[in-house]
C-alpha atoms as a PDB file:
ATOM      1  CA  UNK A   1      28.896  10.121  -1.350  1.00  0.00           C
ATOM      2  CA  UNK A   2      27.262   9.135   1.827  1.00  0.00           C
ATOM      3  CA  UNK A   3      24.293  10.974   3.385  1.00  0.00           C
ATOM      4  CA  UNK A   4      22.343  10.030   6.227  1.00  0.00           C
ATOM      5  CA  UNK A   5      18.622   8.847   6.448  1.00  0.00           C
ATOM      6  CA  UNK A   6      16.446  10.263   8.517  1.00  0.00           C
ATOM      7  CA  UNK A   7      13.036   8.774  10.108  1.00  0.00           C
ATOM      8  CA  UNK A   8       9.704  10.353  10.874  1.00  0.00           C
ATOM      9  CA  UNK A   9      10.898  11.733  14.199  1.00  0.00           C
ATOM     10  CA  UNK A  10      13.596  13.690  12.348  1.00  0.00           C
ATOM     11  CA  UNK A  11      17.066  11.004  14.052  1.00  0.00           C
ATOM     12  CA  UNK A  12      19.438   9.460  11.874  1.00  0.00           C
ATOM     13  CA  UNK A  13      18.312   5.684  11.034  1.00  0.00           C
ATOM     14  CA  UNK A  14      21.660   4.573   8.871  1.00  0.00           C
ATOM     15  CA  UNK A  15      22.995   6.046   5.380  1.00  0.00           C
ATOM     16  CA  UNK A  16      22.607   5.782   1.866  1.00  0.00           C
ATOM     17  CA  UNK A  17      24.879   5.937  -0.724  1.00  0.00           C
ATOM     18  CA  UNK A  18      24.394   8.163  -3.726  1.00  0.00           C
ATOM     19  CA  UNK A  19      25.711   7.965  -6.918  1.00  0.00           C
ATOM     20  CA  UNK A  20      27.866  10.169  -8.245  1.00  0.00           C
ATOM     21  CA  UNK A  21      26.826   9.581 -11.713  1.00  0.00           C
ATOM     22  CA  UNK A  22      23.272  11.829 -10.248  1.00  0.00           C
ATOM     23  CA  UNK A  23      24.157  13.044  -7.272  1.00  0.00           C
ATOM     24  CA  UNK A  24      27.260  14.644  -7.732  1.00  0.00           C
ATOM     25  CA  UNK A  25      27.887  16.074 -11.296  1.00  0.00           C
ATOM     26  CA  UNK A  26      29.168  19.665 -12.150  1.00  0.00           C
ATOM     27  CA  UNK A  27      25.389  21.356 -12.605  1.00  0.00           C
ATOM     28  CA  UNK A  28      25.200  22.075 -16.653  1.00  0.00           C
ATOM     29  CA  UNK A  29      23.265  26.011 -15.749  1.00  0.00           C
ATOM     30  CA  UNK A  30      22.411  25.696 -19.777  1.00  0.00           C
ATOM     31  CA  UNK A  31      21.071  22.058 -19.812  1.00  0.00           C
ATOM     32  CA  UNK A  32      18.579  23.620 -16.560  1.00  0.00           C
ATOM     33  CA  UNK A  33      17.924  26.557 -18.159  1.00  0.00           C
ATOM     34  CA  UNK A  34      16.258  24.817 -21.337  1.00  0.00           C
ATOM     35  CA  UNK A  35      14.280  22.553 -19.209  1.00  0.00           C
ATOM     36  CA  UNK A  36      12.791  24.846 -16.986  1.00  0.00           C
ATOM     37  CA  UNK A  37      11.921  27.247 -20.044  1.00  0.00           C
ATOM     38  CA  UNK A  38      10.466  24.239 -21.722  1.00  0.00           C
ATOM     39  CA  UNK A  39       8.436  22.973 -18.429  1.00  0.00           C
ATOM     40  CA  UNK A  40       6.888  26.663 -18.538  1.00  0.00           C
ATOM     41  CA  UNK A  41       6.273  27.084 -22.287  1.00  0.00           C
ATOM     42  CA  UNK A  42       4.773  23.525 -22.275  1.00  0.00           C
ATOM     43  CA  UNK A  43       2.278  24.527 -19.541  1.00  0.00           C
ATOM     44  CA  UNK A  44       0.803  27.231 -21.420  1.00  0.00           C
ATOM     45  CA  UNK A  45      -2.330  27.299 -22.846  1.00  0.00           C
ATOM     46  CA  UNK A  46      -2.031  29.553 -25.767  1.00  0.00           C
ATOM     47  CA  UNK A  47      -5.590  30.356 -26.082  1.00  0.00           C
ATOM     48  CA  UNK A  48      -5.301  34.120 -25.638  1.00  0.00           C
ATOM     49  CA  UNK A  49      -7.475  35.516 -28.546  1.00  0.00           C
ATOM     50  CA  UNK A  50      -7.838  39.340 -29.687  1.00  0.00           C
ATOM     51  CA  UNK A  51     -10.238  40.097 -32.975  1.00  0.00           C
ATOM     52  CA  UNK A  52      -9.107  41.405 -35.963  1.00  0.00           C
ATOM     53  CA  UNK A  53     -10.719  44.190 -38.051  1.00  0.00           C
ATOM     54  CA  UNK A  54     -12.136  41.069 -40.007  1.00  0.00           C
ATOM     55  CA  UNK A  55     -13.917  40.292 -37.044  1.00  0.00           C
ATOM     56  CA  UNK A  56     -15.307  43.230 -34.913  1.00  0.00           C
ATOM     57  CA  UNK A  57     -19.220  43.479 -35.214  1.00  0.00           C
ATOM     58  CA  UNK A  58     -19.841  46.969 -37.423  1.00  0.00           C
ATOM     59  CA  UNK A  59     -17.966  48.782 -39.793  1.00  0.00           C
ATOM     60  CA  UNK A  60     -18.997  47.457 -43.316  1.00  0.00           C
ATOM     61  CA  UNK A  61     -20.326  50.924 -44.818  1.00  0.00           C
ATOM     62  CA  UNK A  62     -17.460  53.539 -46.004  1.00  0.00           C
ATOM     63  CA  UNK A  63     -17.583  56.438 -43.590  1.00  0.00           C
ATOM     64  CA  UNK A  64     -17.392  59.331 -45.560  1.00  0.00           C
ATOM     65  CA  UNK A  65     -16.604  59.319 -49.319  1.00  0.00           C
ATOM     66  CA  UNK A  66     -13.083  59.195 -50.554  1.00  0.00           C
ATOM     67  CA  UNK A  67     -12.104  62.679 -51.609  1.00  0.00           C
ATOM     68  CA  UNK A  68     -13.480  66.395 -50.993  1.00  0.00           C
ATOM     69  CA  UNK A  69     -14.140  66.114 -47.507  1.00  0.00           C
ATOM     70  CA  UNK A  70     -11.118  67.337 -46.080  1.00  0.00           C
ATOM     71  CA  UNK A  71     -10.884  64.082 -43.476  1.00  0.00           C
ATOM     72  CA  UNK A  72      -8.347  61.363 -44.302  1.00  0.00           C
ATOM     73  CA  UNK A  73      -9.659  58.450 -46.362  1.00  0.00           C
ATOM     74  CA  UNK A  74     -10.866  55.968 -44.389  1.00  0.00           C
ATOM     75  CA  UNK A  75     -12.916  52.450 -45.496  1.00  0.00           C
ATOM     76  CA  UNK A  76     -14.273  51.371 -42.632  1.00  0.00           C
ATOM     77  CA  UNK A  77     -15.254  52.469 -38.797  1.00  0.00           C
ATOM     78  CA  UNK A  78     -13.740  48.757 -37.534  1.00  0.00           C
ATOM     79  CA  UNK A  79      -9.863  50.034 -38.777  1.00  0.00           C
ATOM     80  CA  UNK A  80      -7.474  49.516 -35.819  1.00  0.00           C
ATOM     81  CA  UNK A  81      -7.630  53.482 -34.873  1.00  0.00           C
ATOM     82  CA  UNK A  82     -10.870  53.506 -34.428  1.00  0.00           C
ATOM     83  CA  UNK A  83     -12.889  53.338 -31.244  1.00  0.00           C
ATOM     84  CA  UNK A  84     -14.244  49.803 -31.059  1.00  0.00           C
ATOM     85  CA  UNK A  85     -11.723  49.114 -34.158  1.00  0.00           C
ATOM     86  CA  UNK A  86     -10.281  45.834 -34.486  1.00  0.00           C
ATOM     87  CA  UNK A  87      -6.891  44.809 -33.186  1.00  0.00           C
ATOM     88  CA  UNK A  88      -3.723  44.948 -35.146  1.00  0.00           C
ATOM     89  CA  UNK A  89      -1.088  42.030 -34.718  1.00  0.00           C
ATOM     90  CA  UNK A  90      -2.783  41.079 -31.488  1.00  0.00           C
ATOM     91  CA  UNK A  91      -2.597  37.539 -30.178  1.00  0.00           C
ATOM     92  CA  UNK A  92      -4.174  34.676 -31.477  1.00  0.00           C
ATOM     93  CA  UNK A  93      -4.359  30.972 -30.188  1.00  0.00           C
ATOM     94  CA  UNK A  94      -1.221  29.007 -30.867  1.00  0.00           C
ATOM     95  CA  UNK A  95       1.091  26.184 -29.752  1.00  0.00           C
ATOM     96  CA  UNK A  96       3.888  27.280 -27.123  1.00  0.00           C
ATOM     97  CA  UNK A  97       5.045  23.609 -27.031  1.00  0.00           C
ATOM     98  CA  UNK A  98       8.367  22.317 -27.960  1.00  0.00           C
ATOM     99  CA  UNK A  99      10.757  19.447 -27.531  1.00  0.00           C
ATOM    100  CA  UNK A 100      14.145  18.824 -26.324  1.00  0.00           C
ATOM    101  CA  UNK A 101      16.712  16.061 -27.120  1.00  0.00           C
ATOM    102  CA  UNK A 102      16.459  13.199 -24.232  1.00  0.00           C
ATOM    103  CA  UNK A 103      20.169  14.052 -23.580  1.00  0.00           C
ATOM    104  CA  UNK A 104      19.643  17.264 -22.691  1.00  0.00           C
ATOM    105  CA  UNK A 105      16.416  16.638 -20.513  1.00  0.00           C
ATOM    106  CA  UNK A 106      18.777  13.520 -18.340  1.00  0.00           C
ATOM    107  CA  UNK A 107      21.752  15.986 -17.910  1.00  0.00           C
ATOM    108  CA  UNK A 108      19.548  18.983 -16.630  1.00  0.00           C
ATOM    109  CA  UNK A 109      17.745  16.521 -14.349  1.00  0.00           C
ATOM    110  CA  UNK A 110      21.119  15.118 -13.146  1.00  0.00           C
ATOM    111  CA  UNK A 111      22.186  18.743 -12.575  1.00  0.00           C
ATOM    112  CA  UNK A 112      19.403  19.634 -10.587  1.00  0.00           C
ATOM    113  CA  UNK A 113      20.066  16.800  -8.240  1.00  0.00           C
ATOM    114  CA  UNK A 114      23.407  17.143  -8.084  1.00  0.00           C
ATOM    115  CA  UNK A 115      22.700  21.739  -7.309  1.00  0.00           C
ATOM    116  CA  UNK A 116      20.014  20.785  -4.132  1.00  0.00           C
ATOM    117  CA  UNK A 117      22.921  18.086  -2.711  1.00  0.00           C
ATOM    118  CA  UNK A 118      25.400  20.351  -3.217  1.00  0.00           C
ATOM    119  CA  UNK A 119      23.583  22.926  -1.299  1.00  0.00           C
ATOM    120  CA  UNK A 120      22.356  20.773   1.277  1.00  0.00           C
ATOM    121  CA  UNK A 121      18.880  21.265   0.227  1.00  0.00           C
ATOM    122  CA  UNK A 122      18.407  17.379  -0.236  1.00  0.00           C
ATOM    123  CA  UNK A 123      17.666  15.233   2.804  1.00  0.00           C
ATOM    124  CA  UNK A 124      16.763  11.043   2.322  1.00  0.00           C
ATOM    125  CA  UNK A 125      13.863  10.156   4.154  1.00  0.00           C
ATOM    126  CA  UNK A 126      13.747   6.310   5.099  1.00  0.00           C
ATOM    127  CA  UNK A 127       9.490   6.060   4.983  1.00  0.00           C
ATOM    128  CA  UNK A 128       6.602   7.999   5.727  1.00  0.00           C
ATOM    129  CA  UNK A 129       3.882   5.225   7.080  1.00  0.00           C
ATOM    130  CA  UNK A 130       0.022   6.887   7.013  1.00  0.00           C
ATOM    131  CA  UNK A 131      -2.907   4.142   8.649  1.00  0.00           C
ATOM    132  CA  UNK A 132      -5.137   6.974   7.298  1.00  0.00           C
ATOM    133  CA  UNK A 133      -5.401  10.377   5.528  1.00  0.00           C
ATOM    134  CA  UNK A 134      -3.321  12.047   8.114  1.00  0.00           C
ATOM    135  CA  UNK A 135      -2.099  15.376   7.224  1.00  0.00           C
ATOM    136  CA  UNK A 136      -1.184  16.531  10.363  1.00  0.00           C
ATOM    137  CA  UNK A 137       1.392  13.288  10.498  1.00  0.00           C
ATOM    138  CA  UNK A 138       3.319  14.734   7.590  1.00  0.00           C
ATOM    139  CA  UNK A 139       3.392  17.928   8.810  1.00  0.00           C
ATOM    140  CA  UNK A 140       4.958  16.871  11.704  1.00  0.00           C
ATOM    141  CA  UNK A 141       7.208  14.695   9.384  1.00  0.00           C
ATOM    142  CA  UNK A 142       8.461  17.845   7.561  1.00  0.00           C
ATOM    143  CA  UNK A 143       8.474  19.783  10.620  1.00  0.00           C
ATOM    144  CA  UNK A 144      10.924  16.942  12.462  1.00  0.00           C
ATOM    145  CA  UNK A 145      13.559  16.787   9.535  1.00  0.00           C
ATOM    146  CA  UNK A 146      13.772  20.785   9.247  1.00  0.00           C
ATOM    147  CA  UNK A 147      12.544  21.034   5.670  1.00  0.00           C
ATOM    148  CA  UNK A 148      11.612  24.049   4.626  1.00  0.00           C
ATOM    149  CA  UNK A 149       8.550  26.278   3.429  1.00  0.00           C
ATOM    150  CA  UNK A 150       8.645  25.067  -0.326  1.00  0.00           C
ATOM    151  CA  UNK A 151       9.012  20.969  -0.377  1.00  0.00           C
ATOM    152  CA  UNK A 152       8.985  18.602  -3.373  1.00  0.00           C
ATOM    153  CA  UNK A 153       8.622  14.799  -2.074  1.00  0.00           C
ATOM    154  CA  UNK A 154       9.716  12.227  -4.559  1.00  0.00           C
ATOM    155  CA  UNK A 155       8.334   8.897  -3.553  1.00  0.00           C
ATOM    156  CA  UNK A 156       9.044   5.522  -5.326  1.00  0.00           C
ATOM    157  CA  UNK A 157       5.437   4.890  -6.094  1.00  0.00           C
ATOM    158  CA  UNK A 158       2.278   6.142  -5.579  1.00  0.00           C
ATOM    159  CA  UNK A 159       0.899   6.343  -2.386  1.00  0.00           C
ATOM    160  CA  UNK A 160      -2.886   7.568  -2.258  1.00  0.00           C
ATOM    161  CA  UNK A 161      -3.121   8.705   1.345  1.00  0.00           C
ATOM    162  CA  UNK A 162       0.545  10.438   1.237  1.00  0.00           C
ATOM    163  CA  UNK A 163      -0.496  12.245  -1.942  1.00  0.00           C
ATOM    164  CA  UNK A 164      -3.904  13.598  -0.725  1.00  0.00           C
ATOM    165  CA  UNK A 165      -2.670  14.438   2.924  1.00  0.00           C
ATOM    166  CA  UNK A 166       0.347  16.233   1.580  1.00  0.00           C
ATOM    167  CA  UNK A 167      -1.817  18.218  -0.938  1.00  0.00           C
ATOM    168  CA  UNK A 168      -3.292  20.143   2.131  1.00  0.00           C
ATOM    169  CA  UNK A 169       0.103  21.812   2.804  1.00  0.00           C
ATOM    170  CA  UNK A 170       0.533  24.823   1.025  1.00  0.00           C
ATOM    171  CA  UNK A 171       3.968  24.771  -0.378  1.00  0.00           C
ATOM    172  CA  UNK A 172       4.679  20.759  -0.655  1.00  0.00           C
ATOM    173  CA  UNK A 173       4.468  18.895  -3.576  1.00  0.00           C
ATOM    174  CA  UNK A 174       4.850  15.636  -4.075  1.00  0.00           C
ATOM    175  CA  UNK A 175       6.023  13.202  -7.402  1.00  0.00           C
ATOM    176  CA  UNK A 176       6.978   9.945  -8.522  1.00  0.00           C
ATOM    177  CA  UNK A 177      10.202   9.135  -9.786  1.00  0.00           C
ATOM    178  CA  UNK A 178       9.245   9.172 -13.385  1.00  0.00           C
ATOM    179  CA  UNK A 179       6.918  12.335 -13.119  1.00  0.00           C
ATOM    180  CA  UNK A 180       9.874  14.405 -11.707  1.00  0.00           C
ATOM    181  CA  UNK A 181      11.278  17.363 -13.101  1.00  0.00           C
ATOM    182  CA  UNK A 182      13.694  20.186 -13.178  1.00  0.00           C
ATOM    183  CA  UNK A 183      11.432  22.923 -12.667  1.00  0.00           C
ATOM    184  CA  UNK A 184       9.983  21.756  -9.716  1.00  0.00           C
ATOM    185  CA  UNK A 185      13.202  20.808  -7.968  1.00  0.00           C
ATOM    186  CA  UNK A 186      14.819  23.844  -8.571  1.00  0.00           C
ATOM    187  CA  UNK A 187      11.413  25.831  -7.299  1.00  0.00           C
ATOM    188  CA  UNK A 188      11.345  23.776  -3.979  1.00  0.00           C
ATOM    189  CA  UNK A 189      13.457  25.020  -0.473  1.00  0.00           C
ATOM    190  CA  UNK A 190      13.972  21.152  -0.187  1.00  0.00           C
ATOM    191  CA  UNK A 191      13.732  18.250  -1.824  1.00  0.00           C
ATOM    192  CA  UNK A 192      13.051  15.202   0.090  1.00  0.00           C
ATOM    193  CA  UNK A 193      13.652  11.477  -1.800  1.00  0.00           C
ATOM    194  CA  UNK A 194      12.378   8.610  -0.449  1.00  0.00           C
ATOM    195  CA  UNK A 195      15.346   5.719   0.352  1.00  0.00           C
ATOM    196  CA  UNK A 196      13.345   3.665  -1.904  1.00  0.00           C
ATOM    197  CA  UNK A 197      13.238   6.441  -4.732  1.00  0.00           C
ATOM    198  CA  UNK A 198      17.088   7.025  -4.857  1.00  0.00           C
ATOM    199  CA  UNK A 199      17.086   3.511  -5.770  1.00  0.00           C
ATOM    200  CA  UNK A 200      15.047   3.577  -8.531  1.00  0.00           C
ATOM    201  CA  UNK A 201      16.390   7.255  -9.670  1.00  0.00           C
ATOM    202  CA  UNK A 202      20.044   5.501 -10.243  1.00  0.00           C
ATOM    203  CA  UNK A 203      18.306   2.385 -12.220  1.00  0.00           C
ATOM    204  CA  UNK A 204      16.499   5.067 -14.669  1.00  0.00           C
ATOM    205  CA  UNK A 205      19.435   7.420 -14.360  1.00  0.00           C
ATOM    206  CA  UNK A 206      22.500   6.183 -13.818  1.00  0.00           C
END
């Protein structure tokens, strides 16, 4: 399919081509789902920590002795009922981490892609030229093509001054083709792609 590129001032400068093998599958909803589950379970840290009865300062001295007292037995003041007791079954640092076949990961990327064209929520910028750190200039940018509140910018490479003045924005985001992922591009109101970056998306992805 054919979509137009756009220039700083927001006017049609030519088209672009996209390929259907990215651009324009059926969205998998399962493939996304599993990526965007394991984006978020792979950004935890897992270092929540609650102390056991093993562990609680105290305790260590029977209360009361087992029978004729007319309490219930109890061995130590640091049992999970007590005040300042330990916790039972309460979290303890671990690994939320987990992997999922390269397949799987390609087709839920594809089917992202292929959800924000679908819904017109994709528009191909042709270049975004800063002399300087210039946020106000990509403001202006985003402002000019009618992207939205939430952005994700996917450039082809790296570009220092692009990166830092589009970190002042609240809401945009910006990533390299190869750092891309589903979670973000679902998350976004709009993704803008670079001309140069749809390029190199179809030679990783096509």
């Amino acid at each position: 399919m054919k979509v137009s590129v756009l220039d700083m001032e927001g006017k049609k400068s030519g088209t672009v081509e996209l390929n259907d093998a990215i651009f324009g599958i059926v969205p998998n909803v399962s493939a996304m789902h599993i990526a965007v589950v394991n984006f978020l379970a792979n950004a935890r840290q897992g270092t929540q920590s609650t102390k056991t009865r093993a562990e609680v300062s105290g305790g260590g001295r029977k209360p009361w002795r087992q029978k004729g007292t007319g309490h219930a037995r109890q061995g130590s003041t640091r049992a999970p009922q007590w005040t300042h007791g330990g916790i039972a079954l309460g979290p303890k640092p671990r690994d939320y981490s987990f992997t999922i076949n390269k397949k799987v990961r390609r087709l839920a990327l594809k089917s992202a892609l292929s959800s924000k064209v679908a819904d017109n929520e994709c528009l191909v910028l042709k270049e975004l030229a800063l002399e300087e750190y210039k946020t106000k200039t990509v403001a202006a940018t985003l402002k000019n093509i009618g992207a939205g509140k939430k952005v994700l910018m996917v450039l082809p490479e790296n570009d220092k001054k692009l990166v830092k003045s589009a970190a002042n924005i609240e809401g945009v985001k910006t990533a390299q083709v190869n750092t891309i992922n589903v979670y973000d591009i679902l998350n976004c109101d709009t993704l803008v792609i670079f001309k140069d970056a749809v390029k190199k998306l179809e030679e990783v992805y096509a």
